[in-house]
C-alpha atoms as a PDB file:
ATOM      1  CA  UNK A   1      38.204  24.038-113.440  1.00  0.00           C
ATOM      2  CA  UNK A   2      35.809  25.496-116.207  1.00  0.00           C
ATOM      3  CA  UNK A   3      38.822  26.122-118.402  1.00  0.00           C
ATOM      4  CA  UNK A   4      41.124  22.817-117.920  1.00  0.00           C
ATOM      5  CA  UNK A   5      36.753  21.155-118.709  1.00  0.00           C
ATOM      6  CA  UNK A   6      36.577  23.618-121.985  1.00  0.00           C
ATOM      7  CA  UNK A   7      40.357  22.327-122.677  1.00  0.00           C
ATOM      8  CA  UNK A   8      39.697  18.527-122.405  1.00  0.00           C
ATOM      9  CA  UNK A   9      36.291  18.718-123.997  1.00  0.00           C
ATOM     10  CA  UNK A  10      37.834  20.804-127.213  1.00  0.00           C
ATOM     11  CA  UNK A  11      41.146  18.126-127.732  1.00  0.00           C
ATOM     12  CA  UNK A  12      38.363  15.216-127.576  1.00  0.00           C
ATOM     13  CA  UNK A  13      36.135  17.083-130.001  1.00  0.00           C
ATOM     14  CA  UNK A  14      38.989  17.521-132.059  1.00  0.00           C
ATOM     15  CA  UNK A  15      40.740  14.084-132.022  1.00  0.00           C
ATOM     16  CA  UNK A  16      37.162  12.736-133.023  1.00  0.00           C
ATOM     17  CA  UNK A  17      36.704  15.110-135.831  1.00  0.00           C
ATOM     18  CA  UNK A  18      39.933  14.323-137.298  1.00  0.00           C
ATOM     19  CA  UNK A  19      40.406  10.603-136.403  1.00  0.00           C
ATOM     20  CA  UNK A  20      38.193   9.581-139.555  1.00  0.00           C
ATOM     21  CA  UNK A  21      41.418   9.294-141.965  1.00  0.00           C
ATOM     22  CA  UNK A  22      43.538   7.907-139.602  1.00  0.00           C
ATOM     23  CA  UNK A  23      40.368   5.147-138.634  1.00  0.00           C
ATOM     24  CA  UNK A  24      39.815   4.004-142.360  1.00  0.00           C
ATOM     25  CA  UNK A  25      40.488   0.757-142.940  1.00  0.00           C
ATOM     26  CA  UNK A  26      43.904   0.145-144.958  1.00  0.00           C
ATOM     27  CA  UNK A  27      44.439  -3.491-145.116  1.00  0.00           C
ATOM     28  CA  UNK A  28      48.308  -3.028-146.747  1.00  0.00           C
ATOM     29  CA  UNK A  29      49.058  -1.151-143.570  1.00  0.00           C
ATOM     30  CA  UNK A  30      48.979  -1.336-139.645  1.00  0.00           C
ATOM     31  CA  UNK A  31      46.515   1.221-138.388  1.00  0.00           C
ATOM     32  CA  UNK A  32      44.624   2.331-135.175  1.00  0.00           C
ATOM     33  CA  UNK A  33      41.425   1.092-134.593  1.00  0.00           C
ATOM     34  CA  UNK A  34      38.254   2.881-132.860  1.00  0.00           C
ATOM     35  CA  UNK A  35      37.985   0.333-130.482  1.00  0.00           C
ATOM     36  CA  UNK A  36      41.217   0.517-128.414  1.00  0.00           C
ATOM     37  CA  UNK A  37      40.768   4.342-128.398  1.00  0.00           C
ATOM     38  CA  UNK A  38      37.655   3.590-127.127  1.00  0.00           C
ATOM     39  CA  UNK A  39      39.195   1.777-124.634  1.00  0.00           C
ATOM     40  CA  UNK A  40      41.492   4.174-123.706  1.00  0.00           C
ATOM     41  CA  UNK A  41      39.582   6.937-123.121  1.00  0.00           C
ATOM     42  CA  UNK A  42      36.832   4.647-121.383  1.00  0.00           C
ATOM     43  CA  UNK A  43      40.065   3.615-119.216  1.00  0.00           C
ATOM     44  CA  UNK A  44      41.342   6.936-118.486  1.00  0.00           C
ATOM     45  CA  UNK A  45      37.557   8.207-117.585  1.00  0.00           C
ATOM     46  CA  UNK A  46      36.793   5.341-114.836  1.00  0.00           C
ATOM     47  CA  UNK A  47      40.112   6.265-113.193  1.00  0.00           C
ATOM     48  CA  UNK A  48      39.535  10.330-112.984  1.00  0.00           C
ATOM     49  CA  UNK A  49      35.704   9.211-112.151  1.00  0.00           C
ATOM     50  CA  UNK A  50      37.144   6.732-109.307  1.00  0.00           C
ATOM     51  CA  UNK A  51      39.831   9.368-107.945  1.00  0.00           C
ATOM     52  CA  UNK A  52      37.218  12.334-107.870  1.00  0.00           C
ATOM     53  CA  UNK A  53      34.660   9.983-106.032  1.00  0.00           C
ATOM     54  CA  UNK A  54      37.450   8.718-103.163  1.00  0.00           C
ATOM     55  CA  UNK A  55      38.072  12.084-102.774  1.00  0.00           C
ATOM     56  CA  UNK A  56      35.012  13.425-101.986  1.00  0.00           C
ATOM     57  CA  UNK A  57      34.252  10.367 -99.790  1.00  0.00           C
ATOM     58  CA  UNK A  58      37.179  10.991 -97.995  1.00  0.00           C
ATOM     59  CA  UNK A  59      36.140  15.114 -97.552  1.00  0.00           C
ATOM     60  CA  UNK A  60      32.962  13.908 -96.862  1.00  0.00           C
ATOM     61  CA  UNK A  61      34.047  11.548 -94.316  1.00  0.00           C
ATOM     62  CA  UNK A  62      37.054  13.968 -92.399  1.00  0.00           C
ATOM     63  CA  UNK A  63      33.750  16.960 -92.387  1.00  0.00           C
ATOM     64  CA  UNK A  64      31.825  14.935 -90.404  1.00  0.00           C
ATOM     65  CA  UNK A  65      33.725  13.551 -88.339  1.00  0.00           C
ATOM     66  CA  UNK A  66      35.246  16.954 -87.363  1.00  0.00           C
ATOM     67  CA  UNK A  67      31.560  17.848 -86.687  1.00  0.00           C
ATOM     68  CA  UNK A  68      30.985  14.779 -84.732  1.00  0.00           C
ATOM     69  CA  UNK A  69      34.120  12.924 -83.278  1.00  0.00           C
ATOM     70  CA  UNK A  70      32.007  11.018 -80.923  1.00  0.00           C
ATOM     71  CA  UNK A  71      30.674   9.104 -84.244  1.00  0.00           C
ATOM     72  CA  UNK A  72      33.693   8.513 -86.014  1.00  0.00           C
ATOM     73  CA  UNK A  73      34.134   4.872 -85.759  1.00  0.00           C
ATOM     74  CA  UNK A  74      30.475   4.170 -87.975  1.00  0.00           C
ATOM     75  CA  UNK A  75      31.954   6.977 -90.063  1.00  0.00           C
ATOM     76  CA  UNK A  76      34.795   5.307 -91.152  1.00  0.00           C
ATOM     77  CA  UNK A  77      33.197   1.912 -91.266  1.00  0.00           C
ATOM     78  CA  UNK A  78      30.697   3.248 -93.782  1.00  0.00           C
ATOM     79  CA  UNK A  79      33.325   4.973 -95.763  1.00  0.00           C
ATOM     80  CA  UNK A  80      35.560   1.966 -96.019  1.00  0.00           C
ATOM     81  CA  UNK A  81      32.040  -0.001 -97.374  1.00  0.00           C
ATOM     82  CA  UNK A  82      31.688   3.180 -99.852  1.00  0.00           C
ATOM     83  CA  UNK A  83      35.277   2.750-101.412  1.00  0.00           C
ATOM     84  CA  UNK A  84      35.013  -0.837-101.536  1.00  0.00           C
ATOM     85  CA  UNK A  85      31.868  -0.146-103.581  1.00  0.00           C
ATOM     86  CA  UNK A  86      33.588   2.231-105.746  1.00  0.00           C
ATOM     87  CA  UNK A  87      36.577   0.328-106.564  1.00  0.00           C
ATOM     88  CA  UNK A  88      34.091  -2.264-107.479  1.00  0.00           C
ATOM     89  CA  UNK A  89      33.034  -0.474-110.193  1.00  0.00           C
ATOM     90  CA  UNK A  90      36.174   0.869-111.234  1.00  0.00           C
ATOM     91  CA  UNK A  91      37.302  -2.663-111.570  1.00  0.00           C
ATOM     92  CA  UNK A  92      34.576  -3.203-113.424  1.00  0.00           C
ATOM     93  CA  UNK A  93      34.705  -1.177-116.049  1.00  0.00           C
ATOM     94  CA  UNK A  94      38.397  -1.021-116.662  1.00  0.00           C
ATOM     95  CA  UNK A  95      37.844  -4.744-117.354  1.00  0.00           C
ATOM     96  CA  UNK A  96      35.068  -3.591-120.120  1.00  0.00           C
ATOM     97  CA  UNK A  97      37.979  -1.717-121.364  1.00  0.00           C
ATOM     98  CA  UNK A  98      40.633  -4.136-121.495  1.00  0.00           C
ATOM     99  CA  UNK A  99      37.758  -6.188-122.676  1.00  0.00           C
ATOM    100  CA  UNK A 100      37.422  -4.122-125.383  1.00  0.00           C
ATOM    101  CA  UNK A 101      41.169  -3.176-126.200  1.00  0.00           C
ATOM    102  CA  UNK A 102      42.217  -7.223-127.152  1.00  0.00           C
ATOM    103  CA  UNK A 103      38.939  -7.497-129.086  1.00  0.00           C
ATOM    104  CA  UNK A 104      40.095  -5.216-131.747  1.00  0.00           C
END
């Protein structure tokens, strides 16, 4: 986990040390602009952020109800209240994205 971390953090480190060229503002030609990459990675963040937090709400959830099966029905009703939460936010912010994506 450590290295694929080390990985991701040095390609974004990179593409934002090198994206200053390839940002400036031509107006002859098409170019990329800072605010759909932005977007994207804002995008690509809320949906590993969303998938890591079902996950461990679904762990979370099985562990305790293995623990405590007599339980398991307010288990699952809170867990289905968590994720509902969750996606919430996801929804949320990959709006702020999109949002931000046809602004520029």
């Amino acid at each position: 986990m450590n290295k694929m971390l080390w990985l991701v953090m040095m390609a974004v480190a990179i593409l934002l040390t090198t994206s200053t060229p390839l940002l400036a503002e031509d107006k002859g030609a098409q170019s990329f602009y800072g605010t759909a990459i932005a977007a994207g990675i804002g995008a690509g963040l809320s949906i590993i952020g969303a998938g890591w937090g079902f996950g461990r709400i679904g762990a979370a959830a099985l562990e305790s109800m293995a623990r405590q099966p007599e339980v398991k029905d307010d288990i699952g009703r809170n867990m289905i209240v968590i994720a509902a939460l969750l996606e919430g936010a996801t929804f949320f912010s990959l709006i702020v994205a999109m949002l931000l994506f046809f602004k520029s």
